[in-house]
C-alpha atoms as a PDB file:
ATOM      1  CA  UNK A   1     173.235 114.273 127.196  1.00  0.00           C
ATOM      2  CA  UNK A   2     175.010 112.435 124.201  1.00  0.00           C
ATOM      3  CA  UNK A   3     175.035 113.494 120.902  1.00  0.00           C
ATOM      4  CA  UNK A   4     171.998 110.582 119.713  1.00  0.00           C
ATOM      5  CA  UNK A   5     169.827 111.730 122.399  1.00  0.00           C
ATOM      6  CA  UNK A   6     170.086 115.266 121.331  1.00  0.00           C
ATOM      7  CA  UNK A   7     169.751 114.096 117.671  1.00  0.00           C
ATOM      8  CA  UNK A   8     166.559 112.095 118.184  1.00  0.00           C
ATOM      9  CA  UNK A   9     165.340 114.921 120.544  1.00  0.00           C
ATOM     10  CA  UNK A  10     165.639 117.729 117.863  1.00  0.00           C
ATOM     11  CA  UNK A  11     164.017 115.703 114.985  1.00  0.00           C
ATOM     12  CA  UNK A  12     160.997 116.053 113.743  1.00  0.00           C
ATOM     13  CA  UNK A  13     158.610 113.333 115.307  1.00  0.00           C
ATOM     14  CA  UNK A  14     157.563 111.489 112.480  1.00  0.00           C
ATOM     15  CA  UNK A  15     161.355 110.995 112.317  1.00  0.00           C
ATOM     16  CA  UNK A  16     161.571 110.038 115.929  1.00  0.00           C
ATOM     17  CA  UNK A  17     158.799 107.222 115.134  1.00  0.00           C
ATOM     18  CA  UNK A  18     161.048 105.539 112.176  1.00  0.00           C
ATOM     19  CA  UNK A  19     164.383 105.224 114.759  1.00  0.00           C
ATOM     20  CA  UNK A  20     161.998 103.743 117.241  1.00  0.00           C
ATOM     21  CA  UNK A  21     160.626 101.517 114.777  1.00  0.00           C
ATOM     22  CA  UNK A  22     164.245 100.576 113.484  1.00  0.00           C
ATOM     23  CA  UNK A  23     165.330 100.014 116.724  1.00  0.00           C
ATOM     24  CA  UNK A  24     162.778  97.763 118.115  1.00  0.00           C
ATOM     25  CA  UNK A  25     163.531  95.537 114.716  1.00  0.00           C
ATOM     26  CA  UNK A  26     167.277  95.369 115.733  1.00  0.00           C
ATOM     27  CA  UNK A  27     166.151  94.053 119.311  1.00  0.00           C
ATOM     28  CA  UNK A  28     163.535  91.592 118.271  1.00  0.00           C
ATOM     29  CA  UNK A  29     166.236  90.447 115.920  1.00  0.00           C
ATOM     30  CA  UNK A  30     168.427  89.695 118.554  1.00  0.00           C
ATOM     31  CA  UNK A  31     166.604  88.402 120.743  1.00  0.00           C
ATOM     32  CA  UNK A  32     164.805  85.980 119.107  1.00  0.00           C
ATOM     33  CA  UNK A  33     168.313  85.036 117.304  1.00  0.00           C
ATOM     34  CA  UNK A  34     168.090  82.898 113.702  1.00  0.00           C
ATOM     35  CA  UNK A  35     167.056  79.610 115.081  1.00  0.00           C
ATOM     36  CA  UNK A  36     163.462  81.098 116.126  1.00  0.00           C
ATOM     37  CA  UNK A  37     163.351  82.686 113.079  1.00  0.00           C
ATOM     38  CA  UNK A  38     163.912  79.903 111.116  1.00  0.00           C
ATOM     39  CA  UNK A  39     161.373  77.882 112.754  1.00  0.00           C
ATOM     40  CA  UNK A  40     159.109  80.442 112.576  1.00  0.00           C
ATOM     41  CA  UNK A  41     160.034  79.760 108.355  1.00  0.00           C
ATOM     42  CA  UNK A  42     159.296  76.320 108.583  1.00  0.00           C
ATOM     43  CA  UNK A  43     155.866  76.456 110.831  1.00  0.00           C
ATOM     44  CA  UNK A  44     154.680  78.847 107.914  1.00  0.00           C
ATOM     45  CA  UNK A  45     156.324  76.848 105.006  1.00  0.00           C
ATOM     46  CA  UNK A  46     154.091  73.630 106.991  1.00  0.00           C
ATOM     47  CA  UNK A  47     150.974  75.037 106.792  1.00  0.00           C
ATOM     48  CA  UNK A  48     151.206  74.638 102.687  1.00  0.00           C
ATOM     49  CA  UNK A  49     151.985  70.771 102.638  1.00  0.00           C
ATOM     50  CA  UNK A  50     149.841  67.870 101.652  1.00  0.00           C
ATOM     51  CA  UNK A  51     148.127  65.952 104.245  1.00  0.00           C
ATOM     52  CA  UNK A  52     150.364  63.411 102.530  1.00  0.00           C
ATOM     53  CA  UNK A  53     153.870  65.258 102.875  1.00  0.00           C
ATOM     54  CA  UNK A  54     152.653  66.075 106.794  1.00  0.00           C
ATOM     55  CA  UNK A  55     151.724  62.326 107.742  1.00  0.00           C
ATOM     56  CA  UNK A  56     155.370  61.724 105.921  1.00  0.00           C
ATOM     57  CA  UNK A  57     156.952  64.141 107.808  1.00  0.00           C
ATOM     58  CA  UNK A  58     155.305  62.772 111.193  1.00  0.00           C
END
């Protein structure tokens, strides 16, 4: 057993919950990559325009 598997086994569990939850934001991170992200940005940013600014954009 490595030394970070004997680490998260020996904390406390509340502790054990935030590397999980760290950890799962590191993968999502990069596995979606920037480009979904960023899209993800705009989608949201869209949602806020003018009908006017959208038939523009179109």
């Amino acid at each position: 057993m490595g030394l970070v598997e004997r680490f998260y086994d020996n904390s406390p569990v509340f502790f054990q919950n935030i590397l999980v939850t760290v950890s799962g934001y590191q993968r999502n991170i990069t596995h979606y990559g920037k480009a979904y992200y960023d899209y993800l940005k705009f989608l949201a940013d869209f949602d806020n325009w003018s009908l006017e600014k959208k038939l523009e954009y179109q």
